[in-house]
C-alpha atoms as a PDB file:
ATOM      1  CA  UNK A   1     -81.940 135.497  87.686  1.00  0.00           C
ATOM      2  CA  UNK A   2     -79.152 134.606  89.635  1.00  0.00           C
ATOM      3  CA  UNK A   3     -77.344 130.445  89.751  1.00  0.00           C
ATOM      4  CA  UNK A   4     -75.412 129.182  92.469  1.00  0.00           C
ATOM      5  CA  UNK A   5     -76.472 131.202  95.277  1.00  0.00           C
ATOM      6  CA  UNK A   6     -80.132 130.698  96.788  1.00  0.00           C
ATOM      7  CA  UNK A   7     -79.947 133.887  99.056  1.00  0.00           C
ATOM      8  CA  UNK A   8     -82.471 131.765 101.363  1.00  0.00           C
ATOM      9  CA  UNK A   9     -82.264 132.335 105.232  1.00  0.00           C
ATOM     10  CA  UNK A  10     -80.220 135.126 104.654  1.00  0.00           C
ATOM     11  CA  UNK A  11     -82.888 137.626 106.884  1.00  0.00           C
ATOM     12  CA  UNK A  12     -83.463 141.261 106.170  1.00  0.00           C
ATOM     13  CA  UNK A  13     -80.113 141.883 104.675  1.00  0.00           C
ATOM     14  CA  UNK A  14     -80.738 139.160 102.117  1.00  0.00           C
ATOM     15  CA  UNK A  15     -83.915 141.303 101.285  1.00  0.00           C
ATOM     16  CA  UNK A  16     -81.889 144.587 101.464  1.00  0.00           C
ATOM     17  CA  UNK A  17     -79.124 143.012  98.824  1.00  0.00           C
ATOM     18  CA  UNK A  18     -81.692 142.434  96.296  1.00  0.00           C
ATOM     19  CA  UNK A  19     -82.957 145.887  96.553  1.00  0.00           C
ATOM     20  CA  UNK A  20     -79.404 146.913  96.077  1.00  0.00           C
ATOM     21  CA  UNK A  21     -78.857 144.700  92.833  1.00  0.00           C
ATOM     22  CA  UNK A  22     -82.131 146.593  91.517  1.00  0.00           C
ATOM     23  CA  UNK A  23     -81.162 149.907  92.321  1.00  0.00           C
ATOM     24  CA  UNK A  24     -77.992 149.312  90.320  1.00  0.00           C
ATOM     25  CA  UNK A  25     -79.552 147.882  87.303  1.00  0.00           C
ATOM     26  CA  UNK A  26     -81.630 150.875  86.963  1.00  0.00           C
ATOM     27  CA  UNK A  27     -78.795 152.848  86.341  1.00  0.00           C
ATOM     28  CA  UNK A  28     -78.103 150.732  82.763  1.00  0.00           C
ATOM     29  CA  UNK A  29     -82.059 150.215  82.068  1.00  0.00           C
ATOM     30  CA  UNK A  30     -85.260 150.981  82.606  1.00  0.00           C
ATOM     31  CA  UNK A  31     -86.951 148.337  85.561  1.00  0.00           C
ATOM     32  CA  UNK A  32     -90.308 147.516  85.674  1.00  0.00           C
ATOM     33  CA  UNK A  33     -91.877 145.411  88.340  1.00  0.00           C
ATOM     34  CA  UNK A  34     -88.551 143.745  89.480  1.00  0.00           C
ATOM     35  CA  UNK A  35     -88.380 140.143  90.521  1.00  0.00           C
ATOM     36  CA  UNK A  36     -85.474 138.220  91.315  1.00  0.00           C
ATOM     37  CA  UNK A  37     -85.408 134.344  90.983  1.00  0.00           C
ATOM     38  CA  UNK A  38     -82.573 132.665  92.984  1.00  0.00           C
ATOM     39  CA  UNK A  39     -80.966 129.459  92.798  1.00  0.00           C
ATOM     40  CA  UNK A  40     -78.095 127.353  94.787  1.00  0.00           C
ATOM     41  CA  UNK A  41     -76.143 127.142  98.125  1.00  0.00           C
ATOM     42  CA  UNK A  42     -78.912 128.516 101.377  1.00  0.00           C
ATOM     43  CA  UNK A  43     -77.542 130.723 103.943  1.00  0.00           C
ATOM     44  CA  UNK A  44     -75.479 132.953 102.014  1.00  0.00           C
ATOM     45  CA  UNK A  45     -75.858 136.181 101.185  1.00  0.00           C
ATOM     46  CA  UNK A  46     -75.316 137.425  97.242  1.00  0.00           C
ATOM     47  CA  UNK A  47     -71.867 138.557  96.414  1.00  0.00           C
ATOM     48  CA  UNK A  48     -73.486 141.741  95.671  1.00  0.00           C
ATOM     49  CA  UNK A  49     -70.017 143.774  93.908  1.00  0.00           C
ATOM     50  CA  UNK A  50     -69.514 140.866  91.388  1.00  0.00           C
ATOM     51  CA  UNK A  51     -72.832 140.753  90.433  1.00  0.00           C
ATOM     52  CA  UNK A  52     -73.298 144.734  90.039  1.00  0.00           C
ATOM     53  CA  UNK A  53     -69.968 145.160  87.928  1.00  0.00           C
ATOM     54  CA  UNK A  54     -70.932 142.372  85.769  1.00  0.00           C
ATOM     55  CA  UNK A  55     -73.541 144.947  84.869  1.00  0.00           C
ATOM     56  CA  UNK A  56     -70.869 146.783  82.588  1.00  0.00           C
ATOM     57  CA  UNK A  57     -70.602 143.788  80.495  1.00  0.00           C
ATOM     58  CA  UNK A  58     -73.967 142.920  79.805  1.00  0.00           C
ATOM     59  CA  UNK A  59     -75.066 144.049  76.224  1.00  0.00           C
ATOM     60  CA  UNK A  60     -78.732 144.446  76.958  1.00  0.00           C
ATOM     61  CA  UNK A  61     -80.085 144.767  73.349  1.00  0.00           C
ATOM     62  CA  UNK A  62     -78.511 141.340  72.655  1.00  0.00           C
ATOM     63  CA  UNK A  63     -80.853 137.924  72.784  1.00  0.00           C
ATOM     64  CA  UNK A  64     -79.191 134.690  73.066  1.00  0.00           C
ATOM     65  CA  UNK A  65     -81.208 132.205  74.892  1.00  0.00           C
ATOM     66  CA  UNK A  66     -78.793 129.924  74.759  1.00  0.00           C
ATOM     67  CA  UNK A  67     -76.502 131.244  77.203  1.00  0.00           C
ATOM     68  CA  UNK A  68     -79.299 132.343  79.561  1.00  0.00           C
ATOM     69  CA  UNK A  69     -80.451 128.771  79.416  1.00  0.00           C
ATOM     70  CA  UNK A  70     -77.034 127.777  80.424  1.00  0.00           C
ATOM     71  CA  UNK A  71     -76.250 130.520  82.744  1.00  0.00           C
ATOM     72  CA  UNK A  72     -78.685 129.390  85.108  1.00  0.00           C
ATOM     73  CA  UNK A  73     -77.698 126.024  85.535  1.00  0.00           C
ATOM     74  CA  UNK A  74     -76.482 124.933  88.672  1.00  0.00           C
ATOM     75  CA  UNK A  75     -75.602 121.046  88.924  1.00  0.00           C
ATOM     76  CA  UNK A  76     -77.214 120.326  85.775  1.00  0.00           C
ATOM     77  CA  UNK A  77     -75.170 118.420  82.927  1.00  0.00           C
ATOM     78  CA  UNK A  78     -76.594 120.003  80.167  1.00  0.00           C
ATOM     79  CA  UNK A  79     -79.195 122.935  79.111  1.00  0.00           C
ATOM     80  CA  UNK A  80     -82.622 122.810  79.078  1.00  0.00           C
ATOM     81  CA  UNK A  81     -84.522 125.213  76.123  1.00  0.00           C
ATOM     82  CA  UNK A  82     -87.397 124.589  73.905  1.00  0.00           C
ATOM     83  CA  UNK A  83     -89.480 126.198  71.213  1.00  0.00           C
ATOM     84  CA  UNK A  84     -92.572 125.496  69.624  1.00  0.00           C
ATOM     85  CA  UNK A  85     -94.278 127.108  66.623  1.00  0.00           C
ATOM     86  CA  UNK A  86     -98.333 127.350  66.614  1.00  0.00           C
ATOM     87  CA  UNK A  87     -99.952 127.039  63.298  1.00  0.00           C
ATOM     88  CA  UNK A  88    -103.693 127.829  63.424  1.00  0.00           C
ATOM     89  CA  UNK A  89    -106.268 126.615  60.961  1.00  0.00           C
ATOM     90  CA  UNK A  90    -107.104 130.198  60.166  1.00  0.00           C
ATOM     91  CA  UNK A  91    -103.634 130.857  58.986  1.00  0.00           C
ATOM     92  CA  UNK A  92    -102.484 132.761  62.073  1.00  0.00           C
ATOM     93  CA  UNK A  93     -99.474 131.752  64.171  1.00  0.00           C
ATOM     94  CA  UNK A  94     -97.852 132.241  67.470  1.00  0.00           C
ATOM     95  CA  UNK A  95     -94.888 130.925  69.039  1.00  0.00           C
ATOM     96  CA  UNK A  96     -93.889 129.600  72.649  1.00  0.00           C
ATOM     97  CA  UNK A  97     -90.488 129.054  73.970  1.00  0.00           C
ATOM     98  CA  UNK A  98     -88.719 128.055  77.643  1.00  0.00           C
ATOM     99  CA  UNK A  99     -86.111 127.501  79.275  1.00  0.00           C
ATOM    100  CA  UNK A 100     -85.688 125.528  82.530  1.00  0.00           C
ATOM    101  CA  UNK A 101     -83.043 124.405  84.947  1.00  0.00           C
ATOM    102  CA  UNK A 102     -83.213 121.984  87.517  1.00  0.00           C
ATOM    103  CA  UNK A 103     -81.571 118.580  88.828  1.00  0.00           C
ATOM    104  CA  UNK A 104     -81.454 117.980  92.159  1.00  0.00           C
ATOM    105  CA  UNK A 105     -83.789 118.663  95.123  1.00  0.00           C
ATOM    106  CA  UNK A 106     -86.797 117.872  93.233  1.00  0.00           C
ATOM    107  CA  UNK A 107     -89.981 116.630  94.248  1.00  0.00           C
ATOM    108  CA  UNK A 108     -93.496 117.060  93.412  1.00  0.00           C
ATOM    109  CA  UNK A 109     -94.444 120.782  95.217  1.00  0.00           C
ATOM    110  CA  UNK A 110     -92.333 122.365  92.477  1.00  0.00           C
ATOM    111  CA  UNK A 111     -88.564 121.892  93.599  1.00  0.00           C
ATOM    112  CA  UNK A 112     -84.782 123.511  93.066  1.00  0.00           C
ATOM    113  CA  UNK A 113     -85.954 124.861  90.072  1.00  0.00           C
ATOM    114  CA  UNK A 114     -86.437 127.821  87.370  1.00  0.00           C
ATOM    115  CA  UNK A 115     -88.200 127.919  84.429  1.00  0.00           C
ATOM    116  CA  UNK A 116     -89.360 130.646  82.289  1.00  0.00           C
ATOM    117  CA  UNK A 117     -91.754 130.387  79.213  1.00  0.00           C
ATOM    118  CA  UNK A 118     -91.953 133.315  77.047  1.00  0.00           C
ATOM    119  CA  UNK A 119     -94.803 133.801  74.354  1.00  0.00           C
ATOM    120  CA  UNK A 120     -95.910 136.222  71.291  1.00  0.00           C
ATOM    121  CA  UNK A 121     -99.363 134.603  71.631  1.00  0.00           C
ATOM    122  CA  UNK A 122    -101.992 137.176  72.410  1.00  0.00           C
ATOM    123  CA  UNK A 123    -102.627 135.549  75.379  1.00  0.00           C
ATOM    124  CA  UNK A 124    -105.473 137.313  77.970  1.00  0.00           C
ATOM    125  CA  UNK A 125    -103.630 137.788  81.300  1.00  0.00           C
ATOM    126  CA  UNK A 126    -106.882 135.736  83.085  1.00  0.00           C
ATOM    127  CA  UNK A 127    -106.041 132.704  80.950  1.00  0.00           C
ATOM    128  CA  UNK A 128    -102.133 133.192  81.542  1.00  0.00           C
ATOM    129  CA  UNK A 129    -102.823 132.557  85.075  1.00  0.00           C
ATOM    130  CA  UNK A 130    -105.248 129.636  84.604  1.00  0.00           C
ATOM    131  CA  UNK A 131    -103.699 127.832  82.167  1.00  0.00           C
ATOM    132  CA  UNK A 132    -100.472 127.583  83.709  1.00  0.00           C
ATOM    133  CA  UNK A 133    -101.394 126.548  87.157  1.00  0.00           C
ATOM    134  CA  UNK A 134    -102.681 123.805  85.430  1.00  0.00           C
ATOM    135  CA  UNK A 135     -99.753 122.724  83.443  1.00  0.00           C
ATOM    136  CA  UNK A 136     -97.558 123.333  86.353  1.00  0.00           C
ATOM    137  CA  UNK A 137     -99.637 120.449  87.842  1.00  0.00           C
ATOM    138  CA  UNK A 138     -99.468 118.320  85.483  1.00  0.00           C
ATOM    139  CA  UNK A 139     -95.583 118.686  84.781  1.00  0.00           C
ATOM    140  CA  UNK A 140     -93.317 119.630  87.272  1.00  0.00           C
ATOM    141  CA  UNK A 141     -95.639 119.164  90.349  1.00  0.00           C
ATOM    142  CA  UNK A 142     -95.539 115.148  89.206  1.00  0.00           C
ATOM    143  CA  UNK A 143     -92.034 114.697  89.006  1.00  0.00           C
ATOM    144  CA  UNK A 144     -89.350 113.548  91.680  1.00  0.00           C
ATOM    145  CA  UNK A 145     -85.354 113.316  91.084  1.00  0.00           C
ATOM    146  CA  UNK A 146     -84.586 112.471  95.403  1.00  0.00           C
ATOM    147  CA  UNK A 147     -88.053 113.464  97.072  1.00  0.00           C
ATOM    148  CA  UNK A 148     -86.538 116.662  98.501  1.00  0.00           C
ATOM    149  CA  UNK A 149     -87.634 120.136  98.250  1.00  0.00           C
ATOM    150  CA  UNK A 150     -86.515 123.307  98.135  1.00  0.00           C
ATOM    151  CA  UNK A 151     -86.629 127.017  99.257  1.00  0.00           C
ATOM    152  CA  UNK A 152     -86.465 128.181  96.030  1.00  0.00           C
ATOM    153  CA  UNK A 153     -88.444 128.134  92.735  1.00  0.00           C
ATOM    154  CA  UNK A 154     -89.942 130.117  90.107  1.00  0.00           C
ATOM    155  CA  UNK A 155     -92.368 129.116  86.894  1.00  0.00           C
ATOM    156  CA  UNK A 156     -92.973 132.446  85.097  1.00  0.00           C
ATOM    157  CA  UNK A 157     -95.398 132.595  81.570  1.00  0.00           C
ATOM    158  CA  UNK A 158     -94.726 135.852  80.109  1.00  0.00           C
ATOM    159  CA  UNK A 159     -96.487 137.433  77.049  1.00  0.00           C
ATOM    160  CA  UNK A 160     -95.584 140.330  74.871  1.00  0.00           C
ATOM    161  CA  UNK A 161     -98.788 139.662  72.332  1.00  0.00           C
ATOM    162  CA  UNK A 162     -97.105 140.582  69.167  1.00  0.00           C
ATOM    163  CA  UNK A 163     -98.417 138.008  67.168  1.00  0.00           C
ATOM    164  CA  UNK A 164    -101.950 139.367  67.403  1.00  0.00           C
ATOM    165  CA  UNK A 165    -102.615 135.418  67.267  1.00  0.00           C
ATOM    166  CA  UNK A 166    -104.402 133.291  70.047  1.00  0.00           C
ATOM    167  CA  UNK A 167    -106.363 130.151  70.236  1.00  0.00           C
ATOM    168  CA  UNK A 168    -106.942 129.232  73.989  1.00  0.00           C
ATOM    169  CA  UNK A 169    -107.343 125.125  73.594  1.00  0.00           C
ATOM    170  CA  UNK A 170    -104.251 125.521  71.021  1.00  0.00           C
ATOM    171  CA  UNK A 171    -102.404 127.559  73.544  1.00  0.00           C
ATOM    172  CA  UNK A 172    -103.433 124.993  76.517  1.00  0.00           C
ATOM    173  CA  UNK A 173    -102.053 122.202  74.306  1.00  0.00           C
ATOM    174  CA  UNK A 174     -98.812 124.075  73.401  1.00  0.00           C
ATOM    175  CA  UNK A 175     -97.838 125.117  77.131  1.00  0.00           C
ATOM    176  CA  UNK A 176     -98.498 121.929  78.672  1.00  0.00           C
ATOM    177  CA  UNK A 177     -96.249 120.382  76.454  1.00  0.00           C
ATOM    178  CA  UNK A 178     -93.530 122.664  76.308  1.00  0.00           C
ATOM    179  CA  UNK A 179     -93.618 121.830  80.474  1.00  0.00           C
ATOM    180  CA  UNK A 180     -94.146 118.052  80.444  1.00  0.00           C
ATOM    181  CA  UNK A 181     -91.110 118.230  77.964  1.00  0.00           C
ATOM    182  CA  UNK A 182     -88.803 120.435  80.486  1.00  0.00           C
ATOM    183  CA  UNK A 183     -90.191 118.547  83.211  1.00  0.00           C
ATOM    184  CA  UNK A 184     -89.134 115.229  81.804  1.00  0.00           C
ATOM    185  CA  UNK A 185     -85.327 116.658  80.871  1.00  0.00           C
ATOM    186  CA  UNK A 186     -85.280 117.224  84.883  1.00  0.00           C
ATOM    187  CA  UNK A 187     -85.710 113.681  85.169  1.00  0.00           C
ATOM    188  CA  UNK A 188     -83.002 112.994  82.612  1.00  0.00           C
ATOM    189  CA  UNK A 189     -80.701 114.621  83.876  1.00  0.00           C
ATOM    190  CA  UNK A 190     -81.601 114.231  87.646  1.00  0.00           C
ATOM    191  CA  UNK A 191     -78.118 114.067  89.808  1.00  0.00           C
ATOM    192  CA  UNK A 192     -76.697 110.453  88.461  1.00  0.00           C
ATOM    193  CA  UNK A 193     -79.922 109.598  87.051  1.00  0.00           C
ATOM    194  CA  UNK A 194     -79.874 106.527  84.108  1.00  0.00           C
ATOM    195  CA  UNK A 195     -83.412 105.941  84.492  1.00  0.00           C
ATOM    196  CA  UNK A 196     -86.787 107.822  83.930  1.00  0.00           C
ATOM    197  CA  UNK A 197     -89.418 105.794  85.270  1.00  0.00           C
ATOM    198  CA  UNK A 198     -93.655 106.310  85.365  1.00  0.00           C
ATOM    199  CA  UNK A 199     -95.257 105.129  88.083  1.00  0.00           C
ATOM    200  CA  UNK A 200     -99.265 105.120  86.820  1.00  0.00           C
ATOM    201  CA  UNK A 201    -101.613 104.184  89.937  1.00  0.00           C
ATOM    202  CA  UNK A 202    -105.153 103.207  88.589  1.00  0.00           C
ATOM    203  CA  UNK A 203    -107.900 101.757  90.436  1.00  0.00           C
ATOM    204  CA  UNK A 204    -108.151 103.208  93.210  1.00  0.00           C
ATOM    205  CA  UNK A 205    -111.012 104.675  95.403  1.00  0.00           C
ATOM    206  CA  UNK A 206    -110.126 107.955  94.442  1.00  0.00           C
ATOM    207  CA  UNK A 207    -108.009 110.147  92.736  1.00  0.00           C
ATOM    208  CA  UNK A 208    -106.528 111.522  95.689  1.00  0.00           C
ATOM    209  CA  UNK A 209    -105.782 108.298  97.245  1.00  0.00           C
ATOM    210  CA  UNK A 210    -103.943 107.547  93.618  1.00  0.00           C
ATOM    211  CA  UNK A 211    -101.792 110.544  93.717  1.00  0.00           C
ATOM    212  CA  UNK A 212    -100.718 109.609  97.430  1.00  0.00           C
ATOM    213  CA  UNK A 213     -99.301 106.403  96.715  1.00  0.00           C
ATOM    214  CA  UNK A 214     -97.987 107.241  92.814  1.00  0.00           C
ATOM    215  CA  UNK A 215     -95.875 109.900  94.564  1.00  0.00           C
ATOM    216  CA  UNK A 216     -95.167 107.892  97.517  1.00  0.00           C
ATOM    217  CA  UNK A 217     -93.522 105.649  94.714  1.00  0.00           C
ATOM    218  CA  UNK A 218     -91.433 107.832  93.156  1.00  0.00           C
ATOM    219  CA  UNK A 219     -90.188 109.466  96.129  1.00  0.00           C
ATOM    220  CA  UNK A 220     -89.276 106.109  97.808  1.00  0.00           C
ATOM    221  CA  UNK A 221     -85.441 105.777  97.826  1.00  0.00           C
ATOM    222  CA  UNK A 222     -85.763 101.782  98.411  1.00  0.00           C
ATOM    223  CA  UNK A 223     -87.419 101.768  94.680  1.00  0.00           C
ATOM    224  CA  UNK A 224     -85.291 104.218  93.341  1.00  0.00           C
ATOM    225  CA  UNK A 225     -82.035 102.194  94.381  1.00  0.00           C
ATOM    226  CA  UNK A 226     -84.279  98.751  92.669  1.00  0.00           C
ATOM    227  CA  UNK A 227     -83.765 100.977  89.497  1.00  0.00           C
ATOM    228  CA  UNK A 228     -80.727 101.943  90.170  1.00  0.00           C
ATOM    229  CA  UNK A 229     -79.498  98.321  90.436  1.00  0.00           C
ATOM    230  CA  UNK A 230     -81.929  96.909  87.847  1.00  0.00           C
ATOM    231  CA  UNK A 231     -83.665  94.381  90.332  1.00  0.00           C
ATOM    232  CA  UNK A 232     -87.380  93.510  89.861  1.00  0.00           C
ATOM    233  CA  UNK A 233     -88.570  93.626  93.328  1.00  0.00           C
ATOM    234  CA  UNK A 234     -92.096  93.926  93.401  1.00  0.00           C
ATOM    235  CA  UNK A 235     -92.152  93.808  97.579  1.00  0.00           C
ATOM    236  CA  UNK A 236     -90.700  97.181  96.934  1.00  0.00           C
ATOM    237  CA  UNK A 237     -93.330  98.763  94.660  1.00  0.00           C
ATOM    238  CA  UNK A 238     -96.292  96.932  96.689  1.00  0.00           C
ATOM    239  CA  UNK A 239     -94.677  97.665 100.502  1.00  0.00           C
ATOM    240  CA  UNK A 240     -94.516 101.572  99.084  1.00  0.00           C
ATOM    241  CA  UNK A 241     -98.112 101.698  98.167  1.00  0.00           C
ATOM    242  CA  UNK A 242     -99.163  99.746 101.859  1.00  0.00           C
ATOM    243  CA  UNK A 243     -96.985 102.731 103.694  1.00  0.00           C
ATOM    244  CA  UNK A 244     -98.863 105.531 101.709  1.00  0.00           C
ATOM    245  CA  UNK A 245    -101.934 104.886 104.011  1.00  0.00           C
ATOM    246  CA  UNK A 246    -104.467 104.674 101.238  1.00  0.00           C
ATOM    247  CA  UNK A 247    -106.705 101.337 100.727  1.00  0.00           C
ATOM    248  CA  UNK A 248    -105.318  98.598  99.460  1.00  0.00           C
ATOM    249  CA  UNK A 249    -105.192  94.933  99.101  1.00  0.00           C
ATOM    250  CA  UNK A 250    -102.945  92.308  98.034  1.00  0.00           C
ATOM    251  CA  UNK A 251    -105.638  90.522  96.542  1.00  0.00           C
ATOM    252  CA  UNK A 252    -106.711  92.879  94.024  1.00  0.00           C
ATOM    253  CA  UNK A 253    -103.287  94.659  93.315  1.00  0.00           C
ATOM    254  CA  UNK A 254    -101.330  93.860  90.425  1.00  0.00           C
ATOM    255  CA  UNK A 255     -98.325  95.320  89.229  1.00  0.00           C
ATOM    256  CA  UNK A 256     -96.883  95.586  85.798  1.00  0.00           C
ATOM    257  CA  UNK A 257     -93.142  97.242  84.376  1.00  0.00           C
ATOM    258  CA  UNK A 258     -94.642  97.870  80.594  1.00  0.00           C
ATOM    259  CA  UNK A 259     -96.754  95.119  79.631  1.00  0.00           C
ATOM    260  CA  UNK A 260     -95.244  91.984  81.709  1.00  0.00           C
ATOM    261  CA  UNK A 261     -97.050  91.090  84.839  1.00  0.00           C
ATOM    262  CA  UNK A 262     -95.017  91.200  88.023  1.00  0.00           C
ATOM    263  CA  UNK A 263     -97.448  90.301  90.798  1.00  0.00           C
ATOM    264  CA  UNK A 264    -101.007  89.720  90.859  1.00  0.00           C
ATOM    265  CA  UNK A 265    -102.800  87.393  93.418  1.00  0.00           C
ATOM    266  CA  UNK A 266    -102.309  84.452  91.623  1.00  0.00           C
ATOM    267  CA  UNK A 267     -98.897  84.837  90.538  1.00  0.00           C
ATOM    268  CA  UNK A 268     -97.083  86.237  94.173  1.00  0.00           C
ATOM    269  CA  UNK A 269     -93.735  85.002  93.072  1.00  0.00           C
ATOM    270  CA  UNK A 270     -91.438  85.701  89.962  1.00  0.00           C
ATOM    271  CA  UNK A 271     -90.704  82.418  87.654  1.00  0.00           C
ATOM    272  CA  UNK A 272     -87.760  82.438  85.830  1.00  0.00           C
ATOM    273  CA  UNK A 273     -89.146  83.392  82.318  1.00  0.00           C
ATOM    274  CA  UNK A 274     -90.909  86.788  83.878  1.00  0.00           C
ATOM    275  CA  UNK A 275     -88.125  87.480  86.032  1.00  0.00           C
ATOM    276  CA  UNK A 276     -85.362  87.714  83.265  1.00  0.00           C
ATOM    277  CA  UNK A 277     -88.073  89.928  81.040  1.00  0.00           C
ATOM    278  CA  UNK A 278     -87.781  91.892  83.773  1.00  0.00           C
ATOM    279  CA  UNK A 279     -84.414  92.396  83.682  1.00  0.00           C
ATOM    280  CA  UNK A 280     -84.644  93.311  80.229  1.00  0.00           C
ATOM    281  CA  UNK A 281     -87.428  95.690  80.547  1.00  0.00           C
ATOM    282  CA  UNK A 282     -84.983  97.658  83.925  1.00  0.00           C
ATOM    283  CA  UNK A 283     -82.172  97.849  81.638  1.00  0.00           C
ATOM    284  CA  UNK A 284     -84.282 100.325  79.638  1.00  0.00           C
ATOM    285  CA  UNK A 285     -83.575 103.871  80.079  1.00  0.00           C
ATOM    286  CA  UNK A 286     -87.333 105.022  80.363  1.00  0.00           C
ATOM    287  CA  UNK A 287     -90.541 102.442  81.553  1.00  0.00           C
ATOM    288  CA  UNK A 288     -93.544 102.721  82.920  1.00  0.00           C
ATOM    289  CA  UNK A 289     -94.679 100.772  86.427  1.00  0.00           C
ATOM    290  CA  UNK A 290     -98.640 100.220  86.274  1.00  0.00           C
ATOM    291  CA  UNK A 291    -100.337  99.562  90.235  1.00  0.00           C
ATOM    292  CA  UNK A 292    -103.710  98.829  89.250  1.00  0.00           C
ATOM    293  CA  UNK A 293    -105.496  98.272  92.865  1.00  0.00           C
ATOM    294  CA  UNK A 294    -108.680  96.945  91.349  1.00  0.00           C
ATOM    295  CA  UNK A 295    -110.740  99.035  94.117  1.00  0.00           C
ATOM    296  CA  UNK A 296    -112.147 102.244  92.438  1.00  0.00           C
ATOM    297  CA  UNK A 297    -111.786 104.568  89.450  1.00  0.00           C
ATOM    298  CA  UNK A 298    -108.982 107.129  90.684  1.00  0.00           C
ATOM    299  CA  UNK A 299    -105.364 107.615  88.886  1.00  0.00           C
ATOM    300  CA  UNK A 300    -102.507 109.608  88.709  1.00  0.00           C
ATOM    301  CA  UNK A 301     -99.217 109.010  87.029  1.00  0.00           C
ATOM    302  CA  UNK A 302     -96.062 110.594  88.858  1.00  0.00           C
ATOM    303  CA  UNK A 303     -92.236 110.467  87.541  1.00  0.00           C
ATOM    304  CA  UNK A 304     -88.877 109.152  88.844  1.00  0.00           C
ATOM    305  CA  UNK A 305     -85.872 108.670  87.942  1.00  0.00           C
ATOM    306  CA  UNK A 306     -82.774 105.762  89.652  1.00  0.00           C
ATOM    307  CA  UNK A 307     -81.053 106.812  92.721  1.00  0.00           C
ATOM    308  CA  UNK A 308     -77.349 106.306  91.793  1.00  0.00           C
ATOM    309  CA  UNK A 309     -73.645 106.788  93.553  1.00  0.00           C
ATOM    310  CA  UNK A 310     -72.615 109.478  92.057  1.00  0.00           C
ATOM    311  CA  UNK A 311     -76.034 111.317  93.635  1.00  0.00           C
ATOM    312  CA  UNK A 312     -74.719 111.010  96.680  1.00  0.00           C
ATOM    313  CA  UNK A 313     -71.083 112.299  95.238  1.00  0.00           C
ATOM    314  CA  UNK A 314     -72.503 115.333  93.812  1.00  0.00           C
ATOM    315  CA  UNK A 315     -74.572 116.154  96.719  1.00  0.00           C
ATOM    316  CA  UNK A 316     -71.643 115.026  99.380  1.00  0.00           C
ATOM    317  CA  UNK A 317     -69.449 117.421  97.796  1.00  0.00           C
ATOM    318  CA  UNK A 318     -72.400 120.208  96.768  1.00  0.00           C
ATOM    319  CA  UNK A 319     -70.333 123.203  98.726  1.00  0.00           C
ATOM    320  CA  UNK A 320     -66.604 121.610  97.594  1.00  0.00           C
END
């Protein structure tokens, strides 16, 4: 794994440098199915002599995930690594463990990412693959720091099986919270992020048509900046979930931040008493946004985070 340097667009030669960092690594250790996950500036290629002679410094017997997890960060403000221990009810045991990096550039289609999840679990390779797809969906495929994506990304599960210990429902449980967990530090620490904000879409005619406007919601940089400035403007939330093209209508919609009404049909404009609980509930670091469009059964629940100044400092001055 490599930070700071996507080697994206970089054509055949890009391809040819990678080949080139292998062939040198094999010369300190044995490699075995090599893949290379890149992060950070597009259009360069890898400064292929600094990373080779770093080579000579690397103690590979030595295992310190903290510095890997840091090591990969890019414009993150702090490390991302987690661990979990699996007690069974038949005594047995396994353990899962991940780190992650991430920030900016993220939206829901995986985003300027890493993340790698390592397991002793004794794991069949079928339910590696199935198990993480889904968790990947519901994790980092929901979550959006400024609705952009990137070239790059990787989410790899890998298992060594020495625990001899497995329980596939256990295991489900486990991953899937390991990735909602990383997934949510993204948010946290999304470029000049103060807020991490659900947006749960519920009665709609479908799922589908839920997912469309719950993402269309945290994507939308006119309701991140109404976090970002702490203003209860429902016309934002509802105008969001008119452009997503699924059915809607203003009749049936209501909107809640937690528990406190914001619109409904018979309550279209903000009194003073809601509109200062309001205010309270935005000065929150984390809330949930309920759209309940009172038209069918289908929900999803996406997650955002504030759009702030010093986003647009950090990404204004990415290269600098």
């Amino acid at each position: 794994m490599n930070a700071k340097n996507a080697n994206a667009m970089t054509g055949e030669k890009g391809i040819e440098d990678i080949d080139t960092v292998f062939y040198s690594l094999s010369k300190k250790i044995d490699v075995l199915n090599p893949v290379m996950s890149s992060t950070g500036v597009i259009g360069y290629r890898l400064p292929i002599d600094k990373i080779t002679s770093a080579f000579d410094a690397f103690d590979f017997n030595a295992r310190n995930s903290d510095q890997t997890a840091k090591a990969i960060m890019t414009t993150d403000s702090f490390k991302k690594e987690l661990a979990y221990k699996v007690e069974l009810e038949d005594g047995t045991s396994f353990h899962i463990a991940a780190i992650c990096k991430g920030a900016g550039m993220i939206n829901p289609a995986m985003a300027t990412m890493l993340c790698f999840i390592i397991t002793d679990a004794n794991i069949p390779k079928s339910d590696m693959a199935e198990l993480l797809g889904t968790s990947a969906e519901d994790s980092f495929n929901r979550i959006s720091v400024d609705g952009d994506t990137s070239t790059n990304d990787t989410v790899m599960l890998l298992a060594n099986k020495q625990s001899g210990s497995y329980h596939k429902e256990a295991f489900s449980q486990a991953l899937g919270k390991i990735m909602f967990e990383l997934a949510m530090l993204i948010l946290k620490d999304g470029e000049g992020a103060n807020k991490l904000v659900a947006f749960e879409v519920k009665g709609a005619k479908s799922q589908e048509e839920a997912r469309k406007a719950s993402r269309a919601l945290s994507n939308s940089l006119l309701v991140k900046t109404a976090l970002f400035g702490e203003d209860p403007n429902w016309g934002r939330i509802a105008s969001t979930i008119g452009a997503s093209g699924i059915a809607c209508d203003d009749h049936t919609l209501t909107i809640h931040y937690d528990d406190l009404l914001i619109y409904s049909g018979e309550h279209r404009e903000l009194d003073k008493v809601r509109e200062d609980k309001a205010y309270t509930i935005m000065k929150q670091d984390s809330f949930k946004v309920t759209c309940d469009l009172g038209l069918g059964d289908g929900a999803y629940t996406s997650y955002g985070c504030d759009l702030s100044y010093e986003y647009v400092k950090i990404n204004a001055e990415y290269r600098t």
